[in-house]
C-alpha atoms as a PDB file:
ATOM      1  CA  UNK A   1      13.698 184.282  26.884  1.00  0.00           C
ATOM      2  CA  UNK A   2      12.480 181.059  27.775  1.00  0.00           C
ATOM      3  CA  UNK A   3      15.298 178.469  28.969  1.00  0.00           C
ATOM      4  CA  UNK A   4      15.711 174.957  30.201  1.00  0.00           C
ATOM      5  CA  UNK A   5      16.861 175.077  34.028  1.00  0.00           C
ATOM      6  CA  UNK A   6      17.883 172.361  37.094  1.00  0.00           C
ATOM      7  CA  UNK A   7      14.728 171.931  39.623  1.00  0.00           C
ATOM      8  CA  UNK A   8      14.335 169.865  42.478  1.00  0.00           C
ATOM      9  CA  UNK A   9      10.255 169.960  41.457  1.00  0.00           C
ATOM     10  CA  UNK A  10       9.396 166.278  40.614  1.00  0.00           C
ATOM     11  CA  UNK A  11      12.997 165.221  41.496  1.00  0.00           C
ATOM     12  CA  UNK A  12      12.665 161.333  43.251  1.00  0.00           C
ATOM     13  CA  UNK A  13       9.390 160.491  41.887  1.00  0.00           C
ATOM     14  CA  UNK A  14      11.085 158.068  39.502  1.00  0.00           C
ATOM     15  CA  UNK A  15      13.468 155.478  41.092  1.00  0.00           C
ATOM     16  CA  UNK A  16      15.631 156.339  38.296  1.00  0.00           C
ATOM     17  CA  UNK A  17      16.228 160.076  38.933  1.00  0.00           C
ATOM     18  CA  UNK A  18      19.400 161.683  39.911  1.00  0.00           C
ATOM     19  CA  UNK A  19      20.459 165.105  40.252  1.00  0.00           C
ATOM     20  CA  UNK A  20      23.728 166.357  40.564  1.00  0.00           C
ATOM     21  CA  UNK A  21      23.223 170.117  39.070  1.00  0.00           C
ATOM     22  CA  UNK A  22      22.468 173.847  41.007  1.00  0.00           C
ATOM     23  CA  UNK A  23      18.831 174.049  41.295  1.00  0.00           C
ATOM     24  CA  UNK A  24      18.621 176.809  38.725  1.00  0.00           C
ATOM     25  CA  UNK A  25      21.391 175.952  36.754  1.00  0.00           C
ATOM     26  CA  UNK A  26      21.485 176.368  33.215  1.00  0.00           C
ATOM     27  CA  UNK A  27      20.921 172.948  31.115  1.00  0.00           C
ATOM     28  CA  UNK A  28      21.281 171.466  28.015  1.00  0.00           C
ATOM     29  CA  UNK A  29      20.865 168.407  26.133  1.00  0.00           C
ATOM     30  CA  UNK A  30      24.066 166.241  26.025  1.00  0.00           C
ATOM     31  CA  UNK A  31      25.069 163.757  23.210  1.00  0.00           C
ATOM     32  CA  UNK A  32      24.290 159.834  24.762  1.00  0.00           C
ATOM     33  CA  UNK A  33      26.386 157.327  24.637  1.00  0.00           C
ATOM     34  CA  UNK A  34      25.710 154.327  22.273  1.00  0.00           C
ATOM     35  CA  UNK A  35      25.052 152.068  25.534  1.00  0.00           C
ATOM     36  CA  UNK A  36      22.475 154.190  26.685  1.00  0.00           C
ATOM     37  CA  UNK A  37      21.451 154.891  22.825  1.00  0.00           C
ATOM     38  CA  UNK A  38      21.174 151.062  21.669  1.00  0.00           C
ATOM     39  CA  UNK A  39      20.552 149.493  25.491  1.00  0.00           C
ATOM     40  CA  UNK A  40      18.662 152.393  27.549  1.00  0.00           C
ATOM     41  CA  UNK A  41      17.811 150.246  30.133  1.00  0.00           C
ATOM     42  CA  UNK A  42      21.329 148.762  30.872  1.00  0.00           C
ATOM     43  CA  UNK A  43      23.464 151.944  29.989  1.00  0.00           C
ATOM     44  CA  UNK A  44      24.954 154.903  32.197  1.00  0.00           C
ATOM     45  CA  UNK A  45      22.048 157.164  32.140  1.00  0.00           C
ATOM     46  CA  UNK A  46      22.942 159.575  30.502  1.00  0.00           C
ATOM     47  CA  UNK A  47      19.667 159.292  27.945  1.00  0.00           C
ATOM     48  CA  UNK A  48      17.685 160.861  30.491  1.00  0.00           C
ATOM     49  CA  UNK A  49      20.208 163.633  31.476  1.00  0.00           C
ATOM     50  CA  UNK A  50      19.786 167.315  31.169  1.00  0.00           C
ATOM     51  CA  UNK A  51      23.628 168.838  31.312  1.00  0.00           C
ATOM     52  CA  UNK A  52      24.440 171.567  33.693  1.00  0.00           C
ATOM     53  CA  UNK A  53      25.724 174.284  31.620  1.00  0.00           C
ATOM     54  CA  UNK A  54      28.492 175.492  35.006  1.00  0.00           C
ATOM     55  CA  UNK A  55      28.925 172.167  36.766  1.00  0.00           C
ATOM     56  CA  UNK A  56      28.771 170.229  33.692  1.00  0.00           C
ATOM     57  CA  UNK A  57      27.042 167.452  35.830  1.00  0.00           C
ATOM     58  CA  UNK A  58      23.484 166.109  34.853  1.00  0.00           C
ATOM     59  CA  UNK A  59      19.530 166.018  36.200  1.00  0.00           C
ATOM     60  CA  UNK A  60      17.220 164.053  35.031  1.00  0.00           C
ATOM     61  CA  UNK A  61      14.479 166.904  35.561  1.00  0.00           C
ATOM     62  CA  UNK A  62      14.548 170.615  34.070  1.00  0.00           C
ATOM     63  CA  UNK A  63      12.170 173.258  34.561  1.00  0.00           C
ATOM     64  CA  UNK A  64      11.071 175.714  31.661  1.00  0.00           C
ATOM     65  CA  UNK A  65      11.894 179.009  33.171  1.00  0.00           C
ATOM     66  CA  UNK A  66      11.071 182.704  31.470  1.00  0.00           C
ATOM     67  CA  UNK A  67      14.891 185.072  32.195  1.00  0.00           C
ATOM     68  CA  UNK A  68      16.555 188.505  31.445  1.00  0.00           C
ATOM     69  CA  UNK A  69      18.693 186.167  28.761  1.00  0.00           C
ATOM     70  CA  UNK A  70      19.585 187.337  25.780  1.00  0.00           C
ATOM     71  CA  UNK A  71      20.287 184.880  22.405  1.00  0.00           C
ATOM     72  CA  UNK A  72      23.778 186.070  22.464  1.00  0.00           C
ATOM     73  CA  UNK A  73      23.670 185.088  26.222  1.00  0.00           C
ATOM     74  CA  UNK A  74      22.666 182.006  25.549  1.00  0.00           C
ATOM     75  CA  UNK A  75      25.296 181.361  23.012  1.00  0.00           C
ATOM     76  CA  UNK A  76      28.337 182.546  25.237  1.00  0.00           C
ATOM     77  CA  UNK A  77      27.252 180.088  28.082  1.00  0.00           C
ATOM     78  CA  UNK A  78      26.888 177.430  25.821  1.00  0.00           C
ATOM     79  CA  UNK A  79      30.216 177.865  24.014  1.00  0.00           C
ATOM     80  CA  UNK A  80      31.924 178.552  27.176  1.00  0.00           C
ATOM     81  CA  UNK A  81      30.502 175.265  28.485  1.00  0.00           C
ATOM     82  CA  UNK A  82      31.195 173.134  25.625  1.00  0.00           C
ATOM     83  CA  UNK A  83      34.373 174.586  25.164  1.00  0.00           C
ATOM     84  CA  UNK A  84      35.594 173.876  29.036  1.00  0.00           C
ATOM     85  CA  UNK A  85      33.892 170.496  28.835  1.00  0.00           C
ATOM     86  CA  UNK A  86      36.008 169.815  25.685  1.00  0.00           C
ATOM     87  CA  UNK A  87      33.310 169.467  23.242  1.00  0.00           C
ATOM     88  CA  UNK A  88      35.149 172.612  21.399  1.00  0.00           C
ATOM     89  CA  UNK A  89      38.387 172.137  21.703  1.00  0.00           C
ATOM     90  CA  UNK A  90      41.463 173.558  19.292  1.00  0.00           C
ATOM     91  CA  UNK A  91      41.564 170.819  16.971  1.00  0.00           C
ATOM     92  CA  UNK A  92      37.787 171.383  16.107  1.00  0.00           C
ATOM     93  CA  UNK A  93      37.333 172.881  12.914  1.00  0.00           C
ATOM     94  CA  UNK A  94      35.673 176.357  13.590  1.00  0.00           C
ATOM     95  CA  UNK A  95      32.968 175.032  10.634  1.00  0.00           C
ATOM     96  CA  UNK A  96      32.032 172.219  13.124  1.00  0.00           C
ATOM     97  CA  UNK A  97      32.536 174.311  16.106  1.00  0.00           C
ATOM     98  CA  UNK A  98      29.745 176.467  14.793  1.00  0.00           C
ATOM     99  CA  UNK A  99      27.966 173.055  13.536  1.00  0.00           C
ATOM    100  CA  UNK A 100      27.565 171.363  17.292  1.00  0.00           C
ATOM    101  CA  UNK A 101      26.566 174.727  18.679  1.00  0.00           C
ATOM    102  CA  UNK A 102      23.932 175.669  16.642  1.00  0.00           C
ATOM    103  CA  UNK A 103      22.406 172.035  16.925  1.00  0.00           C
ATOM    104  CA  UNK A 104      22.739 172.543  20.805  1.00  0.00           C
ATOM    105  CA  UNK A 105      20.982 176.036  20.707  1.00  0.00           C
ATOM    106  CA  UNK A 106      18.379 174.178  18.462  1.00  0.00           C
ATOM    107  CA  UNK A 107      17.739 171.584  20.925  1.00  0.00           C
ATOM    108  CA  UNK A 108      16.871 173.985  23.490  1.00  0.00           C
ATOM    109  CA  UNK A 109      15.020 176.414  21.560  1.00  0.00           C
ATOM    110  CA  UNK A 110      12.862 173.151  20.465  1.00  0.00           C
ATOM    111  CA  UNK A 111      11.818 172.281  23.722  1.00  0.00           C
ATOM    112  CA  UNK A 112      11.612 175.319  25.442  1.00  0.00           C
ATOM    113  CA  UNK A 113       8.636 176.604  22.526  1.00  0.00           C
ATOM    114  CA  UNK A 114       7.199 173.218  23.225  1.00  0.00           C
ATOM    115  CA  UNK A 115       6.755 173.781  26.586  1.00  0.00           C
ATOM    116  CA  UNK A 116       4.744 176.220  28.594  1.00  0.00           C
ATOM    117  CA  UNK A 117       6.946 178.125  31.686  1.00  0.00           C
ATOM    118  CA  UNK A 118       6.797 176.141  34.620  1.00  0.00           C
ATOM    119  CA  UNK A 119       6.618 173.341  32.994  1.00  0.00           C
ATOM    120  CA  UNK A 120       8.978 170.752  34.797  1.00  0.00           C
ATOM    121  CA  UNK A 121      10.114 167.972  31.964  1.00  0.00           C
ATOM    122  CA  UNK A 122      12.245 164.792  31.447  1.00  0.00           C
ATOM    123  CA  UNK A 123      14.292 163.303  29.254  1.00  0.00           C
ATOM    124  CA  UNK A 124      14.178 159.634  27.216  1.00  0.00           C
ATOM    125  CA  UNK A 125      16.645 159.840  24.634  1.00  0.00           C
ATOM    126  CA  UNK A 126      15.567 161.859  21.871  1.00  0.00           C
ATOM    127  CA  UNK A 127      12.012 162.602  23.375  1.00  0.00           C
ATOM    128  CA  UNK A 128      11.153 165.012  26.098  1.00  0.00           C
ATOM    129  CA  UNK A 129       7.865 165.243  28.134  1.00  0.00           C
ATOM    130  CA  UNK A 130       6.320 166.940  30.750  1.00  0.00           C
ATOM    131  CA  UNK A 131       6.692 164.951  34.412  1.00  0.00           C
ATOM    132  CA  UNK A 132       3.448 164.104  35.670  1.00  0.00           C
ATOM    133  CA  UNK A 133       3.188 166.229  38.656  1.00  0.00           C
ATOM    134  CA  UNK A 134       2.499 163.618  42.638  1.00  0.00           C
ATOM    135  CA  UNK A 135       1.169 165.397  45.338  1.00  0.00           C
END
C-alpha cells in the first residue's frame, strides 16, 4: 500500500521548513488553524505540516513510500493516533468518530494515488505538490 511518510529528502531547501518527525514516520494531514487558514503567511505553520502519526509532531516534507500495510493497518494507526492526540476522545459521538477518520484516511489515500512512490511532496493548505528536487 502506498503511504505518506517523514523524509529528510528536500528537507531545508525552503527557509520555511521544519521537521520535527522520525524519518519514516507515518504522516497525515492535520486540521489548520484559522490563523494559518485566513493569514498563511503570519500564522503557526501548521498549513504546511504533515502530522507524525507516533510523535504527533509535524514536517513540512513527506515522502510517498510503497509498505507491507494493510487498510485495516492504516486505520488502527490512525485511530490510535487521533485518539491519543485527543482528536477522538469519549465525548465524541462514535458517528463523528467514524466521520473525522474516514475524511483523514481520504486525505491520504488522495494524495498518495496522486503521487508516484518516491515522490517527496509538500504541503500549502489544502494543496499538495511535489518538491522540486536541488542538487
Amino acid at each position: 500500500m502506498k503511504l505518506l511518510v517523514a523524509t529528510q529528502r528536500t528537507q531545508g531547501t525552503s527557509e520555511e521548513d521544519y521537521a520535527w518527525c522520525v524519518p519514516g514516520e507515518l504522516l497525515w494531514l492535520p486540521m489548520m488553524c484559522d490563523d494559518d487558514r485566513l493569514y498563511p503567511e503570519h500564522g503557526c505553520g501548521c498549513s504546511r505540516g504533515f502530522g507524525g502519526l507516533t510523535s504527533h509532531k509535524a514536517t513540512t516534507t513527506a515522502e510517498i513510500v510503497e509498505r507491507d500495510f494493510s487498510e485495516d493497518d492504516l486505520r488502527l494507526a490512525v485511530t490510535t493516533s487521533l485518539t491519543d492526540q485527543g482528536w477522538l476522545g469519549p465525548a465524541l459521538p462514535a458517528s463523528l468518530k467514524e466521520e473525522v477518520l474516514a475524511e483523514v484516511l481520504e486525505d491520504i489515500g488522495m494524495v498518495t494515488r496522486h503521487f508516484r512512490v518516491s515522490a517527496v511532496v509538500r504541503r500549502a493548505g489544502d494543496q499538495v505538490f511535489e518538491s522540486p528536487m536541488f542538487p
